[in-house]
Protein backbone atom coordinates (compact mmCIF):
# COMPACT_ATOMS: atom_id res chain seq x y z
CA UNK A 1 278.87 70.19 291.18
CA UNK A 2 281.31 67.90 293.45
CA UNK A 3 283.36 65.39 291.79
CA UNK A 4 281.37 62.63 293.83
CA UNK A 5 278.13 63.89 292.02
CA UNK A 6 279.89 63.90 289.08
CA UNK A 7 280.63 60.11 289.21
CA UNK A 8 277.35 59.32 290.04
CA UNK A 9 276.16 61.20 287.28
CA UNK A 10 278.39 59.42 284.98
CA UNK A 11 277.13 55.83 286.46
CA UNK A 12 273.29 56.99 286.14
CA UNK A 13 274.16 58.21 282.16
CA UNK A 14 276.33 55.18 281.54
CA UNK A 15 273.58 52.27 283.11
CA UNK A 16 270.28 51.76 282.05
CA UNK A 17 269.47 50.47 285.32
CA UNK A 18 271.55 50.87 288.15
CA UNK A 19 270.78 50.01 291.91
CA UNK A 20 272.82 51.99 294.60
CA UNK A 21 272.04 49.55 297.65
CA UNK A 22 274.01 48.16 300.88
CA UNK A 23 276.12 45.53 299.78
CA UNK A 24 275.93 43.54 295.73
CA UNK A 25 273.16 41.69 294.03
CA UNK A 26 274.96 38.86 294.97
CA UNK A 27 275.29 39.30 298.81
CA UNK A 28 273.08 42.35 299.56
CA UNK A 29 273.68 44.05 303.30
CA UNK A 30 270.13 45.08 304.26
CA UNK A 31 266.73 43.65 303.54
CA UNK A 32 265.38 46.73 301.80
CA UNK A 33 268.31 45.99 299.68
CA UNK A 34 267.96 42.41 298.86
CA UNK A 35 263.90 43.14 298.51
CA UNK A 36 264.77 45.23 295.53
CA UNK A 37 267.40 43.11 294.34
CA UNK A 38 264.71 39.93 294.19
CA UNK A 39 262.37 42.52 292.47
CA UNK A 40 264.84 42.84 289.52
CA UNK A 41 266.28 39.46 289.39
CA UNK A 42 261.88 39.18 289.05
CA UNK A 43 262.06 40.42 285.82
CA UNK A 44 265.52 38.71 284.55
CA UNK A 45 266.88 42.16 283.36
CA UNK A 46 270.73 43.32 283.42
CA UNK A 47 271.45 45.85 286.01
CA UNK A 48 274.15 47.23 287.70
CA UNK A 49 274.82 47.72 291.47
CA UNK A 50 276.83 49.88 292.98
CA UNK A 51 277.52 49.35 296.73
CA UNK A 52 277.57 52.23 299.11
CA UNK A 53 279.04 50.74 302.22
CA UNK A 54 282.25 50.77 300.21
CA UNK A 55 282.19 54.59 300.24
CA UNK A 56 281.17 56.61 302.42
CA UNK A 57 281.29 59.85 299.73
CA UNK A 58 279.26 57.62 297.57
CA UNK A 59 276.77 56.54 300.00
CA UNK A 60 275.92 60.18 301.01
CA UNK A 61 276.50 61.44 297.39
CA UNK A 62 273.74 59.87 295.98
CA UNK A 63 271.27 60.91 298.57
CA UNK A 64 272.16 64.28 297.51
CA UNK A 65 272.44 63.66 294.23
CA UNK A 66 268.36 62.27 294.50
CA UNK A 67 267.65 65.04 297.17
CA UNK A 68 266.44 61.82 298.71
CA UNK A 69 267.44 60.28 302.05
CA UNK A 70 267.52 56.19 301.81
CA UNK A 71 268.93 53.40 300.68
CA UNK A 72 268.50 51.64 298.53
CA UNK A 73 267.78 54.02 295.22
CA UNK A 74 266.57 52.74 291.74
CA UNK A 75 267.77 54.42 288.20
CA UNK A 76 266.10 53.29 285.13
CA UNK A 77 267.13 55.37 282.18
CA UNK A 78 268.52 58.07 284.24
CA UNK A 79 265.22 58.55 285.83
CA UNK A 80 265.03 58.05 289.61
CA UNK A 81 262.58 55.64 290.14
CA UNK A 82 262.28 55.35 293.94
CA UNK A 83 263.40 53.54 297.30
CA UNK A 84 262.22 49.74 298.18
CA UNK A 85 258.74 51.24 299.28
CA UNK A 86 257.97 52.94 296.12
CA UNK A 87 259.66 49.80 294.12
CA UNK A 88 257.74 47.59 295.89
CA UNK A 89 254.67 49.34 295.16
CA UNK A 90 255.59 49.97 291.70
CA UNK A 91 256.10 45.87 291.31
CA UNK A 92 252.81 44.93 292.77
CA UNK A 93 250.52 47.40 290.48
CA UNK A 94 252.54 46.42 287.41
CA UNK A 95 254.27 49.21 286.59
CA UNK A 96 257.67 48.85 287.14
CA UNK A 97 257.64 45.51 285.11
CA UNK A 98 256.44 47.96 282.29
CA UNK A 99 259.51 50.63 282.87
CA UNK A 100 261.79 47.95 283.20
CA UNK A 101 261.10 45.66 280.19
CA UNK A 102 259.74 49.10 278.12
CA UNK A 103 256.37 48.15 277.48
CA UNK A 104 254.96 50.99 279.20
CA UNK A 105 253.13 53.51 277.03
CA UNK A 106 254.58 56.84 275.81
């Protein structure tokens, strides 16, 4: 394992949710960013971002770290949740509110 995929590991373990996106919550780069952004500012939870134009290691890292190829990419409890598509998705049927604010069942 690469030091890169290392670090990301480490981020993952050490943030219960963690968005790797273009840009920051606060200024977000790309509007598949910023739609997943306004999905978890939604449901008024802490997160951490982590922005991959900063590195370029990173930003390809973590697509190999997911074995999946875009941007942005959604970690809740070390579990890869998906890409804006799938966190869309997951907002709209109600199940991401459930992952992120653990109500969902066992």
């Amino acid at each position: 394992m690469s030091d890169i995929q290392k670090k990301i590991g480490r981020q993952i373990e050490e943030s219960p949710i963690i968005l790797y996106m273009k840009g920051s919550k606060e200024a977000p780069q790309c509007g598949f960013s910023a739609q997943v952004v306004n999905i978890l500012n939604f449901y008024r939870v802490d997160y951490e971002t982590v922005d991959v134009l900063l590195d370029p290691e990173v930003r390809q890292g973590i697509k190999d770290y997911s074995q999946w190829p875009t941007l942005p990419q959604l970690y809740v409890n070390g579990n890869f949740i998906g890409g804006c598509d799938i966190c869309t998705d997951m907002h709209v049927n109600g199940e991401l509110g459930e992952i992120l604010t653990g109500d969902a069942e066992s």
